[in-house]
PDB file of N, CA and C in Angstrom:
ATOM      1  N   UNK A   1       0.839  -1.176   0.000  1.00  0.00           N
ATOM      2  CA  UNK A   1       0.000   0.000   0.000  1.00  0.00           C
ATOM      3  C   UNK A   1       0.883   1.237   0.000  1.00  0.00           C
ATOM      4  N   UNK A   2       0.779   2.032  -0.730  1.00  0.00           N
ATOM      5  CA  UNK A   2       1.273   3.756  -0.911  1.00  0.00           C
ATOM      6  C   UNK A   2       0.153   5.109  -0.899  1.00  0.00           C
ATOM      7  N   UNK A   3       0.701   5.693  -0.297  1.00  0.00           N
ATOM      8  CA  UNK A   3      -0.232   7.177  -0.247  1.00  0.00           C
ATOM      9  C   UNK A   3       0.087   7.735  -0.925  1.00  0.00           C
ATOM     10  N   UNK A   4      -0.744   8.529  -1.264  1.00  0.00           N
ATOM     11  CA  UNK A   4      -0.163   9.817  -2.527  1.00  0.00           C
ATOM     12  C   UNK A   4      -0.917  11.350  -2.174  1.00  0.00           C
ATOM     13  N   UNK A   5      -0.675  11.912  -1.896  1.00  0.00           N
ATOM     14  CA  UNK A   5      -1.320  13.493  -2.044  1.00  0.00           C
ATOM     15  C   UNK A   5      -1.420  13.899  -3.638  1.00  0.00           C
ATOM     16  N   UNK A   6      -3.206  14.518  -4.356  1.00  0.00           N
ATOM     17  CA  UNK A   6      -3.106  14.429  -5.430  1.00  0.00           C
ATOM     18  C   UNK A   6      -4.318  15.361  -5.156  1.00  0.00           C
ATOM     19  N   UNK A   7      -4.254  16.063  -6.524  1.00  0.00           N
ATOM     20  CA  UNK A   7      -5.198  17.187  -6.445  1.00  0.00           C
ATOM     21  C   UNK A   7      -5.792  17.599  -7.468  1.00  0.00           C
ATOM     22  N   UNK A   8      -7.004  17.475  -7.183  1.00  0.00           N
ATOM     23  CA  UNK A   8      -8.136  17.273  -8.403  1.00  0.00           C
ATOM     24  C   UNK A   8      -8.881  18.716  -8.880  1.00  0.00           C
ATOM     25  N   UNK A   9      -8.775  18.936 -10.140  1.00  0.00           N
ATOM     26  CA  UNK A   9      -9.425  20.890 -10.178  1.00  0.00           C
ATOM     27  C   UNK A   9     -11.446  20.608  -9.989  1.00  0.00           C
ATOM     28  N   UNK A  10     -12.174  21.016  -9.171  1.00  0.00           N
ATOM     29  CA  UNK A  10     -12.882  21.433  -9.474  1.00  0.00           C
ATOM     30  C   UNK A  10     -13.959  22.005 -10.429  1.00  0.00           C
ATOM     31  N   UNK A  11     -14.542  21.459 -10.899  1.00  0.00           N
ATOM     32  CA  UNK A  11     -15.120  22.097 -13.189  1.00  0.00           C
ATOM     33  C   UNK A  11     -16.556  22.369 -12.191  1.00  0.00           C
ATOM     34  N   UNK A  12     -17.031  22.514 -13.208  1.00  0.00           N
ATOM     35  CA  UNK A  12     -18.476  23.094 -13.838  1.00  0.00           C
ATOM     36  C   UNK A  12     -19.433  21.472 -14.021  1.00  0.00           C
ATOM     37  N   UNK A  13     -18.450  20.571 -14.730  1.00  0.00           N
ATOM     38  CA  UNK A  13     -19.240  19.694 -14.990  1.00  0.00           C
ATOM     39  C   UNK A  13     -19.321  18.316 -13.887  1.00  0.00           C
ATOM     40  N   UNK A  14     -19.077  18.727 -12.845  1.00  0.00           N
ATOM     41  CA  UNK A  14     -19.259  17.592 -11.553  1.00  0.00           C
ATOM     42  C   UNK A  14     -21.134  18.363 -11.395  1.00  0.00           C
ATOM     43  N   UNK A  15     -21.376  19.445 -11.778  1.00  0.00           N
ATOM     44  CA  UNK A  15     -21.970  19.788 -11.049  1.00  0.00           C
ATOM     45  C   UNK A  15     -23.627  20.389 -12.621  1.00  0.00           C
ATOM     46  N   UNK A  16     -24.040  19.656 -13.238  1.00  0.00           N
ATOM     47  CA  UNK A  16     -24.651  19.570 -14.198  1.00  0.00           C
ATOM     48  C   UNK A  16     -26.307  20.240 -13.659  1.00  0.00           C
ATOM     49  N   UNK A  17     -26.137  20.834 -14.319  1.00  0.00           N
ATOM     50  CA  UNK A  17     -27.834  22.181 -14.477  1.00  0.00           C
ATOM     51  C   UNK A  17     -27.621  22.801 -13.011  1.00  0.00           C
ATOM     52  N   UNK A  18     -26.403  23.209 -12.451  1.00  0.00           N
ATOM     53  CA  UNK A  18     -26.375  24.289 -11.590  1.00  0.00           C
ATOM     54  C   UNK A  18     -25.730  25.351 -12.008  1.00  0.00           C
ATOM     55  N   UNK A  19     -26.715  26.211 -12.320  1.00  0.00           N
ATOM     56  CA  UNK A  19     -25.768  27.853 -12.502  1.00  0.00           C
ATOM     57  C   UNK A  19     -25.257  27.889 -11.786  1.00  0.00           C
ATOM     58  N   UNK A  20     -25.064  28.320 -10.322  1.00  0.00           N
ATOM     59  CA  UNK A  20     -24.454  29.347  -9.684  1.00  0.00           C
ATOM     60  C   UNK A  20     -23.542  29.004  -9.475  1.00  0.00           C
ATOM     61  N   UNK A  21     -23.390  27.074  -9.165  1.00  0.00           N
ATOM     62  CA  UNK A  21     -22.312  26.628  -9.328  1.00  0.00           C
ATOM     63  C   UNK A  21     -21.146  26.904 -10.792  1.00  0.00           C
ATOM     64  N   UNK A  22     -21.910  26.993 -12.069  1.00  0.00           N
ATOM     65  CA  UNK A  22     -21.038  27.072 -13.262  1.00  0.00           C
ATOM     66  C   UNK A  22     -20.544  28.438 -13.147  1.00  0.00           C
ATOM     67  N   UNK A  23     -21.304  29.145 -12.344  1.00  0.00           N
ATOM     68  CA  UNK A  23     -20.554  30.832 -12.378  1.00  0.00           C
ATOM     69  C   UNK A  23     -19.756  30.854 -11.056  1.00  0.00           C
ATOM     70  N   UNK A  24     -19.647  30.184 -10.466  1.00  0.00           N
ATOM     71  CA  UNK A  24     -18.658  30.233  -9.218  1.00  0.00           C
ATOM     72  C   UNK A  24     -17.530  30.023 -10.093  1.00  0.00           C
ATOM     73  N   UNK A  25     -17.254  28.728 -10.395  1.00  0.00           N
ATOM     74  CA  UNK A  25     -16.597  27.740 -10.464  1.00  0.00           C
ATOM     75  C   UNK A  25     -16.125  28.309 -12.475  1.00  0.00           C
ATOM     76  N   UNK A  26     -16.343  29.161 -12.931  1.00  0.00           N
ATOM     77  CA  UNK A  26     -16.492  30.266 -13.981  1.00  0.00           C
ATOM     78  C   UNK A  26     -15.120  30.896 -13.716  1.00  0.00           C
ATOM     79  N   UNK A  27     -15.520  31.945 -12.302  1.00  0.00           N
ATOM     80  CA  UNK A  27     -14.788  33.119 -11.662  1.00  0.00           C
ATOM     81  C   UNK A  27     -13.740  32.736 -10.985  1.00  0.00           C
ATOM     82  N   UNK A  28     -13.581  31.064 -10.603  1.00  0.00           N
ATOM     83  CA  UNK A  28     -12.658  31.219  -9.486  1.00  0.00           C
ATOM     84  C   UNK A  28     -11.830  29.610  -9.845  1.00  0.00           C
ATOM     85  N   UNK A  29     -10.415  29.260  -9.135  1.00  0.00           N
ATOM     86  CA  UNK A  29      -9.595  28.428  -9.810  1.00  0.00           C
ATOM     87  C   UNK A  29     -10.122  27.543  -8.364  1.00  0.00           C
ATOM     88  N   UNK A  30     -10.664  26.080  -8.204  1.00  0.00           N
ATOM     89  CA  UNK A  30     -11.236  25.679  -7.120  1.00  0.00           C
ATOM     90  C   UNK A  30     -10.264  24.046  -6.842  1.00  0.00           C
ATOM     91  N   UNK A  31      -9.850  23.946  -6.402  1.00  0.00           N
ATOM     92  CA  UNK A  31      -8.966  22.289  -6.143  1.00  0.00           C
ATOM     93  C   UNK A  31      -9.540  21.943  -5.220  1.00  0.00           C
ATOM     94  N   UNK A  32      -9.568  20.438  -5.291  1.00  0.00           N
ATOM     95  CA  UNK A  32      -9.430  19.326  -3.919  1.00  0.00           C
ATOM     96  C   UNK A  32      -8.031  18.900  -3.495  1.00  0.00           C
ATOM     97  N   UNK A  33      -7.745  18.629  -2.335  1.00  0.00           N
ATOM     98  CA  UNK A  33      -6.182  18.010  -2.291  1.00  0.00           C
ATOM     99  C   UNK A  33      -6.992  16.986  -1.246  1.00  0.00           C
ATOM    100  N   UNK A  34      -6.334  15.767  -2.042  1.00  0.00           N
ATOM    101  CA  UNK A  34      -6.885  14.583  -0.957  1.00  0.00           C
ATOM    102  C   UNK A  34      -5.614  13.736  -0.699  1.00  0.00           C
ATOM    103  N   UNK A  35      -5.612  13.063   0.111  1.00  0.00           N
ATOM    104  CA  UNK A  35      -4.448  11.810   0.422  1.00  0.00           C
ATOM    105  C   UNK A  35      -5.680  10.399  -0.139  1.00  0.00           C
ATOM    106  N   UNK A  36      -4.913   9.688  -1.358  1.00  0.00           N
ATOM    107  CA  UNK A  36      -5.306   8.857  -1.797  1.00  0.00           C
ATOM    108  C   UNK A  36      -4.465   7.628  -0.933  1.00  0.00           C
ATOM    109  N   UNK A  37      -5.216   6.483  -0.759  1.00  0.00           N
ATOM    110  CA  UNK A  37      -4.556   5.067  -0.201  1.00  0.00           C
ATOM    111  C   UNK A  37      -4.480   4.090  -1.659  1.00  0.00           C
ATOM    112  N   UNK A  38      -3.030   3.563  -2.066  1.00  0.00           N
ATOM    113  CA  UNK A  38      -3.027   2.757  -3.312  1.00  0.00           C
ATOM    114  C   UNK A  38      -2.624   1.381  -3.018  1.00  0.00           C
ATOM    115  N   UNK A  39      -3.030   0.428  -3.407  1.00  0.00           N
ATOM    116  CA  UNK A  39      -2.380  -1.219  -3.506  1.00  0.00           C
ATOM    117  C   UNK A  39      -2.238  -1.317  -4.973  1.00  0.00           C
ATOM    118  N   UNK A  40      -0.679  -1.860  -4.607  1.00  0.00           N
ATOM    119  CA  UNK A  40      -0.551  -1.749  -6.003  1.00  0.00           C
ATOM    120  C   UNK A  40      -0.203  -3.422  -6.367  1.00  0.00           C
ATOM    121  N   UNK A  41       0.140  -4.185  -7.346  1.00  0.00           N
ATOM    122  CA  UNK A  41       0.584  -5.610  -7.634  1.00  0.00           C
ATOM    123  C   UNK A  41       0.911  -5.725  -8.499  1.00  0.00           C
ATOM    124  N   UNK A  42       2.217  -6.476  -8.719  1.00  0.00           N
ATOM    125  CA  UNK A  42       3.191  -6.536 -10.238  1.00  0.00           C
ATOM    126  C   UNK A  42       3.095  -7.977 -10.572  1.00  0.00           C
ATOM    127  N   UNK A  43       2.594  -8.371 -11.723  1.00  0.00           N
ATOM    128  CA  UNK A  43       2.758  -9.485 -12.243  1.00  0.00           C
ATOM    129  C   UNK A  43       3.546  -9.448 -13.217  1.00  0.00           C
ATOM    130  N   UNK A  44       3.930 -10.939 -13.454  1.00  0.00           N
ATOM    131  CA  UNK A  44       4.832 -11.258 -14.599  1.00  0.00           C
ATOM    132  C   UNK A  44       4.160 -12.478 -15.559  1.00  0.00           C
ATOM    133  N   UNK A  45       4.161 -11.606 -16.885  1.00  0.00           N
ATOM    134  CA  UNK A  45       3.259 -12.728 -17.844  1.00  0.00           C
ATOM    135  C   UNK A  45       4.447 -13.470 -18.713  1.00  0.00           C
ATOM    136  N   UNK A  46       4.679 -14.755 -18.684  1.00  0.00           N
ATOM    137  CA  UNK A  46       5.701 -15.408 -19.459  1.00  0.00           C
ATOM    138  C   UNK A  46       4.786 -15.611 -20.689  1.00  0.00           C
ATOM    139  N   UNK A  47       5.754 -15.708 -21.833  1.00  0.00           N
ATOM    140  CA  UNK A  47       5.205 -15.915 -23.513  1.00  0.00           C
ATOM    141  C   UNK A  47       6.474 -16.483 -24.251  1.00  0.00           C
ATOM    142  N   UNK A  48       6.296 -17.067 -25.218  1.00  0.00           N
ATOM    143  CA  UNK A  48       7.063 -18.015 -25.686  1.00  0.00           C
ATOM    144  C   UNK A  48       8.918 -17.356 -26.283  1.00  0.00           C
ATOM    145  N   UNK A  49       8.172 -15.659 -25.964  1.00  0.00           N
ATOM    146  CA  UNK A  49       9.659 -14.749 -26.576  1.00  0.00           C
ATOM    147  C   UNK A  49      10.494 -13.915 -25.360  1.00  0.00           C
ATOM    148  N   UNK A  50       9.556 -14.666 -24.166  1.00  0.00           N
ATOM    149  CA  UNK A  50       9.847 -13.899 -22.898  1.00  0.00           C
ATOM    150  C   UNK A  50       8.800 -13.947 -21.811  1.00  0.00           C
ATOM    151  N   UNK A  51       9.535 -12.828 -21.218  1.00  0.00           N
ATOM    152  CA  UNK A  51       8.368 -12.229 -20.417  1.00  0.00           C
ATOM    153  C   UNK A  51       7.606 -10.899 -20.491  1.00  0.00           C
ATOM    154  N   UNK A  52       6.816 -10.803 -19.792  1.00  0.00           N
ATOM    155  CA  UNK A  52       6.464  -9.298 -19.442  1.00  0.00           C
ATOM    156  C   UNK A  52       6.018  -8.646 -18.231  1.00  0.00           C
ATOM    157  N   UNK A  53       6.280  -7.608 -17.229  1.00  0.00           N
ATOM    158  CA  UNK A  53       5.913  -7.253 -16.243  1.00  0.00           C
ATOM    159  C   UNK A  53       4.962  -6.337 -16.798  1.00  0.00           C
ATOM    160  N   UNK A  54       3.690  -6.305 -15.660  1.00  0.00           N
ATOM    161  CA  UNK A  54       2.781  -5.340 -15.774  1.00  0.00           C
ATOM    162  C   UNK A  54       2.740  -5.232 -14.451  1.00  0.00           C
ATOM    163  N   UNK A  55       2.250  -3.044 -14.020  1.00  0.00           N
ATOM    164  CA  UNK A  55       2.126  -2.940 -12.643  1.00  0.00           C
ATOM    165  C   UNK A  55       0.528  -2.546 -12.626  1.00  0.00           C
ATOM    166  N   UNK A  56      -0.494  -2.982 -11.613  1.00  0.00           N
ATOM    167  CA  UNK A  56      -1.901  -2.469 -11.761  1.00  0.00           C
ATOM    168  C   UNK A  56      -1.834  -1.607 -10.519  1.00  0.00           C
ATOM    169  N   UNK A  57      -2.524  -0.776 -10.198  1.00  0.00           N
ATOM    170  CA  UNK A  57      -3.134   0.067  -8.864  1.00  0.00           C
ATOM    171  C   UNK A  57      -4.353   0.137  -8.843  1.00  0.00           C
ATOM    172  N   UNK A  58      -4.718  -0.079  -7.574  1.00  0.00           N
ATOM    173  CA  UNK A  58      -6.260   0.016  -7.648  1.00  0.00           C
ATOM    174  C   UNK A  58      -5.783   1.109  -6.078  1.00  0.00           C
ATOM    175  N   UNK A  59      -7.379   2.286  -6.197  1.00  0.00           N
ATOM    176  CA  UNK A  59      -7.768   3.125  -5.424  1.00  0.00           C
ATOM    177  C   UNK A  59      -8.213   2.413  -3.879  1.00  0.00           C
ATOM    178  N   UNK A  60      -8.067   2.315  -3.163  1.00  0.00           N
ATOM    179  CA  UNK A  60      -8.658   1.783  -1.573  1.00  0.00           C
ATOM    180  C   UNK A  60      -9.291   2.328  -1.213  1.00  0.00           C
ATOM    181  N   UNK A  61      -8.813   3.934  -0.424  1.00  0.00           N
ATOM    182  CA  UNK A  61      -9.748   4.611  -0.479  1.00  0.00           C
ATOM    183  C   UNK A  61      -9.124   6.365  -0.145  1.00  0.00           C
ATOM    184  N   UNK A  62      -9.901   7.454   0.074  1.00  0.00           N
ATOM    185  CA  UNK A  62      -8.990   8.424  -0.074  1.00  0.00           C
ATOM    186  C   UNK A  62      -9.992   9.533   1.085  1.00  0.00           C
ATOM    187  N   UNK A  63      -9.415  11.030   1.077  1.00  0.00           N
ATOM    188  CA  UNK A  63     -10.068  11.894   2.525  1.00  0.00           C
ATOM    189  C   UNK A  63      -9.751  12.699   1.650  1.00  0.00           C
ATOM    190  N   UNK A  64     -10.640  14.300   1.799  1.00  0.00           N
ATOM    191  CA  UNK A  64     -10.321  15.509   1.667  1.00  0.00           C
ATOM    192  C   UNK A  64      -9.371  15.996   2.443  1.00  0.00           C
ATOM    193  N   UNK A  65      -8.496  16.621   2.446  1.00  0.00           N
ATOM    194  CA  UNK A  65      -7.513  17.094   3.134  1.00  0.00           C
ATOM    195  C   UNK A  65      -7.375  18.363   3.224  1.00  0.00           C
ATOM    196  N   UNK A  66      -7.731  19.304   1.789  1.00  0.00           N
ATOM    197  CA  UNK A  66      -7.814  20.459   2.232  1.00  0.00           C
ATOM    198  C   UNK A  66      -8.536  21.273   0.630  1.00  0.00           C
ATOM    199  N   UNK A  67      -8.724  21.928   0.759  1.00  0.00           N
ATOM    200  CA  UNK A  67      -9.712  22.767  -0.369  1.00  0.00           C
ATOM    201  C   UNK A  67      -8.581  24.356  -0.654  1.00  0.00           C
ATOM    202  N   UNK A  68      -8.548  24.346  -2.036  1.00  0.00           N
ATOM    203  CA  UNK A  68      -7.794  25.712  -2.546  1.00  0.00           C
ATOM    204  C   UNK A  68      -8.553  26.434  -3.149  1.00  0.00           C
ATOM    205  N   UNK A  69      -8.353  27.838  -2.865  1.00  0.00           N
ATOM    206  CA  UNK A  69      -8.989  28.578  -4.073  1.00  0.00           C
ATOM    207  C   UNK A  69      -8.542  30.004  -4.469  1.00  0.00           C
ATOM    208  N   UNK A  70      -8.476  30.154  -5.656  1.00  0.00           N
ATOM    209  CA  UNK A  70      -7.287  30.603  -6.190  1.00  0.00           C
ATOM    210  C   UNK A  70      -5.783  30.809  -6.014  1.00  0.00           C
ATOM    211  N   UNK A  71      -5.769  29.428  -5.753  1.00  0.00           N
ATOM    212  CA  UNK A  71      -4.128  28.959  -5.205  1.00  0.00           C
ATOM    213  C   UNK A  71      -4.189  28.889  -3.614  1.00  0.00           C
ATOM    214  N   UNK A  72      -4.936  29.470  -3.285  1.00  0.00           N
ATOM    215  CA  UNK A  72      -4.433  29.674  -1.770  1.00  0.00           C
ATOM    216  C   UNK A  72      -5.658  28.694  -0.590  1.00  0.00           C
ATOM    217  N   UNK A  73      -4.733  28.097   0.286  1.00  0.00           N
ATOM    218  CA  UNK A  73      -5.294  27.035   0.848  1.00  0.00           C
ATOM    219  C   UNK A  73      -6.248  27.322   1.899  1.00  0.00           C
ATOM    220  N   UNK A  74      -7.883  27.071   1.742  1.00  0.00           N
ATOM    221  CA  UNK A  74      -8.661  27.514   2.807  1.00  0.00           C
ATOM    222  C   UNK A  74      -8.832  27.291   4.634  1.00  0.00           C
ATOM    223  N   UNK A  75      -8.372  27.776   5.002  1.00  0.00           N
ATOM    224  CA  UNK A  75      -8.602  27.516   6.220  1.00  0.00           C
ATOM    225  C   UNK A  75     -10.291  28.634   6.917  1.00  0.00           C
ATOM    226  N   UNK A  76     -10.880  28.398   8.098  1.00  0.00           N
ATOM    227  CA  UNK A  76     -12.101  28.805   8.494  1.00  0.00           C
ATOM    228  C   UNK A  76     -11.977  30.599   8.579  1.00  0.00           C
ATOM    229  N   UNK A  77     -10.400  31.402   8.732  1.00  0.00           N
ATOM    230  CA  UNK A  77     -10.524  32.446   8.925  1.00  0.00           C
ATOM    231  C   UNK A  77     -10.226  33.091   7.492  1.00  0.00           C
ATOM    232  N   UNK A  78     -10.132  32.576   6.562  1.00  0.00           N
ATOM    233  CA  UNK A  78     -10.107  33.106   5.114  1.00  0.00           C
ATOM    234  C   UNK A  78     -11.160  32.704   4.117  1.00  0.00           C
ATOM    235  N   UNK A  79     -12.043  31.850   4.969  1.00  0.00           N
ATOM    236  CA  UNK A  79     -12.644  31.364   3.808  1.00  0.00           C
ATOM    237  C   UNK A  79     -13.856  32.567   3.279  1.00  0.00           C
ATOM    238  N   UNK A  80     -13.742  32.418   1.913  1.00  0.00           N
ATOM    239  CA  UNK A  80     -15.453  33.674   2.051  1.00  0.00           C
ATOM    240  C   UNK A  80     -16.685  32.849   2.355  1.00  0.00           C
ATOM    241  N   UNK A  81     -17.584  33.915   2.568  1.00  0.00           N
ATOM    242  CA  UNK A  81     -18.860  33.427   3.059  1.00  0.00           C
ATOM    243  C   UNK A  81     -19.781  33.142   1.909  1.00  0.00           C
ATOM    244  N   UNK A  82     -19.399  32.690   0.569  1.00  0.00           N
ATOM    245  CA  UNK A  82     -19.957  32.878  -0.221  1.00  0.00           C
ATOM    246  C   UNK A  82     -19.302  30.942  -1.092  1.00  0.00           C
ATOM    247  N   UNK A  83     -18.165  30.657  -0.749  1.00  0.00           N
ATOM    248  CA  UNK A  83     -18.110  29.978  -1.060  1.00  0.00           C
ATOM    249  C   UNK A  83     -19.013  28.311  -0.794  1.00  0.00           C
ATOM    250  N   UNK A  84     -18.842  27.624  -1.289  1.00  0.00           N
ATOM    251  CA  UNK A  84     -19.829  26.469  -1.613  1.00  0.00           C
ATOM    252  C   UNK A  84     -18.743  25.312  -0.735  1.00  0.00           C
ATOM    253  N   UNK A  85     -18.858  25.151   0.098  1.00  0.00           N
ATOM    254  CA  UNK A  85     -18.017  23.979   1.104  1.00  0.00           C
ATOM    255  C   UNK A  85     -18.893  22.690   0.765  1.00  0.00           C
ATOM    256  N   UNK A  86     -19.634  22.749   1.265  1.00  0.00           N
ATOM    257  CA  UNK A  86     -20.572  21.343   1.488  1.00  0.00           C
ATOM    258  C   UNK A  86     -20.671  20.762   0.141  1.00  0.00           C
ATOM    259  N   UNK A  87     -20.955  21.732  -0.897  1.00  0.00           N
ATOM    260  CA  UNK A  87     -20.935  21.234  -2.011  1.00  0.00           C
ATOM    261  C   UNK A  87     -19.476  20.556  -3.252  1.00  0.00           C
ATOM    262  N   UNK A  88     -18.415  21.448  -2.385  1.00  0.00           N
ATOM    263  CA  UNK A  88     -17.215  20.331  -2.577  1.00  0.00           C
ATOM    264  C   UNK A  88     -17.165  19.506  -1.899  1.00  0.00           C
ATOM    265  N   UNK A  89     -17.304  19.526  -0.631  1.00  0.00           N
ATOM    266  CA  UNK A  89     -16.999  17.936   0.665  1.00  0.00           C
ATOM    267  C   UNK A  89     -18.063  16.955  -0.005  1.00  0.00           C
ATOM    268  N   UNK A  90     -19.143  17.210  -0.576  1.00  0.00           N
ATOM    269  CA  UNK A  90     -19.650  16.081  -1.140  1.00  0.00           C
ATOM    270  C   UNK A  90     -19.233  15.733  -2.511  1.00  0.00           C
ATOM    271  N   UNK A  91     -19.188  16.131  -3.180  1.00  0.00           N
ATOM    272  CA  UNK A  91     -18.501  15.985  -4.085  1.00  0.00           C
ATOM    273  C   UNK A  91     -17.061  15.300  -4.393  1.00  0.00           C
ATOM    274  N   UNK A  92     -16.142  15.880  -3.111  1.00  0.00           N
ATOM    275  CA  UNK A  92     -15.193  14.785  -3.267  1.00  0.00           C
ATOM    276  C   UNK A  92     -15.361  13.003  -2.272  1.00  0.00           C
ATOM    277  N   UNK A  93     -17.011  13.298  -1.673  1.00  0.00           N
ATOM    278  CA  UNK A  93     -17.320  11.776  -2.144  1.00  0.00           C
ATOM    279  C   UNK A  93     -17.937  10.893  -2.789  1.00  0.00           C
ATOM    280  N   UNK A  94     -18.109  11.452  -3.940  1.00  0.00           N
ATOM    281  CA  UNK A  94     -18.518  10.926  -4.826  1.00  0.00           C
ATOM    282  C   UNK A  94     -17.542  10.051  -5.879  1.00  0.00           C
ATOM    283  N   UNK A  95     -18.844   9.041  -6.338  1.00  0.00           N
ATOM    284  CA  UNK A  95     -18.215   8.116  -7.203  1.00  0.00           C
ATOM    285  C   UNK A  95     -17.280   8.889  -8.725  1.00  0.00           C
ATOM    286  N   UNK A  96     -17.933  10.052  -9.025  1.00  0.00           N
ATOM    287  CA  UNK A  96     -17.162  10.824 -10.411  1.00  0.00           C
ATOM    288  C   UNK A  96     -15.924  11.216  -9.879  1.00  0.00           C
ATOM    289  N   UNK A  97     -15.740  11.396  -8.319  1.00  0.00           N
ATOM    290  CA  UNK A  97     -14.890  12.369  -7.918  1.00  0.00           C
ATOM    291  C   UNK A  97     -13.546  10.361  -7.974  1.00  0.00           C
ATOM    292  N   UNK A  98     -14.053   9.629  -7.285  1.00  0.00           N
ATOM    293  CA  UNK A  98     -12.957   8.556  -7.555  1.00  0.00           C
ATOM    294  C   UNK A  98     -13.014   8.490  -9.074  1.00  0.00           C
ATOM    295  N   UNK A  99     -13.304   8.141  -9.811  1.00  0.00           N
ATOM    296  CA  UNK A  99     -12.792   8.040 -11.260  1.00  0.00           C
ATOM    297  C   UNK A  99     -12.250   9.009 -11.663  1.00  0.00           C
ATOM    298  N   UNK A 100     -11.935  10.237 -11.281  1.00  0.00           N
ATOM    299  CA  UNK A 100     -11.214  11.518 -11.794  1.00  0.00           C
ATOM    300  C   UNK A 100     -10.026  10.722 -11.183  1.00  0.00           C
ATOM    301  N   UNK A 101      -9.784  10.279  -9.829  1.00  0.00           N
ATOM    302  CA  UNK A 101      -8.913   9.798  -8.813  1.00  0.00           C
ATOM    303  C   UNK A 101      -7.794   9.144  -9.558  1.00  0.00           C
ATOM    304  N   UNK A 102      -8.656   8.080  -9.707  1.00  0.00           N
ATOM    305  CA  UNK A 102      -8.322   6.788 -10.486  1.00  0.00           C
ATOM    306  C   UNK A 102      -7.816   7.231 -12.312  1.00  0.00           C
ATOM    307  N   UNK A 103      -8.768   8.029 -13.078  1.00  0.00           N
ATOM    308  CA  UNK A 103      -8.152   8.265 -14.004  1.00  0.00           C
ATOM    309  C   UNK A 103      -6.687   9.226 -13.546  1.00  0.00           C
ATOM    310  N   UNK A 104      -6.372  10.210 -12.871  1.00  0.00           N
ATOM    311  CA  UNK A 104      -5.153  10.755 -12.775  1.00  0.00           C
ATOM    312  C   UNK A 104      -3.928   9.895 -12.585  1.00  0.00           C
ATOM    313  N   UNK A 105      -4.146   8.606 -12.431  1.00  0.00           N
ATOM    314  CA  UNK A 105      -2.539   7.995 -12.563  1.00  0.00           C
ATOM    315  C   UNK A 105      -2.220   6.770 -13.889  1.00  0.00           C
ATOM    316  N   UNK A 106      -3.032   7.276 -14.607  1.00  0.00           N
ATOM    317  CA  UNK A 106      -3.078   6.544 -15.816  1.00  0.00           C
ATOM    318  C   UNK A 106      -2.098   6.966 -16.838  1.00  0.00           C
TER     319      UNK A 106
END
C-alpha cells in the first residue's frame, strides 16, 4: 500500500444544471487536495519470446484534506462566506470524484 497526495481541479461539470455553481466555479480556480490510499501488484506474464511485467493500482480509499482557491489554501478564517463547502466535501465523495482519482494515474 502507498499514499499519494493528489489534487483534483474542481469544473463546472461535476456539477450539471447548476448555474451558480457554473458561475462560481467560472470566476474562481477551485482544487481538492486529498491523500489517496493505493495497492498496487506486479505481475509477470511469461510468452514463448519472454516475459512481461505489468504494474496495476487500484484506489482503496482516499479523505479531503484540504480545499484551494485561487491557489491559496482555505482555512475557516479566510474562507469567504460565499463559497460552496458542502458542495465540494460532497462531491469529493462521490463516485465521479474517484474516477477523476483513479483516471489521474493513468
Amino acid at each position: 500500500m502507498n499514499y499519494r497526495e493528489m489534487t483534483v481541479g474542481v469544473t463546472s461539470d461535476y456539477f450539471p444544471g447548476n448555474d451558480d455553481m457554473h458561475e462560481y466555479l467560472g470566476n474562481n480556480l477551485v482544487e481538492a487536495v486529498v491523500s489517496a490510499k493505493w495497492e498496487e501488484d506486479t505481475r509477470e506474464y511469461f510468452h514463448p519470446h519472454g516475459s512481461t511485467t505489468s504494474t496495476f493500482q487500484r484506489l482503496i480509499s482516499w479523505e479531503l484534506v484540504a480545499i484551494k482557491l485561487n491557489g491559496t489554501m482555505l482555512v475557516s478564517s479566510n474562507t469567504p462566506a460565499d463559497f460552496p463547502v458542502a458542495a465540494i466535501v460532497d462531491l469529493a465523495a462521490s463516485d465521479a470524484f474517484r474516477t477523476e482519482l483513479e483516471r489521474g494515474t493513468r
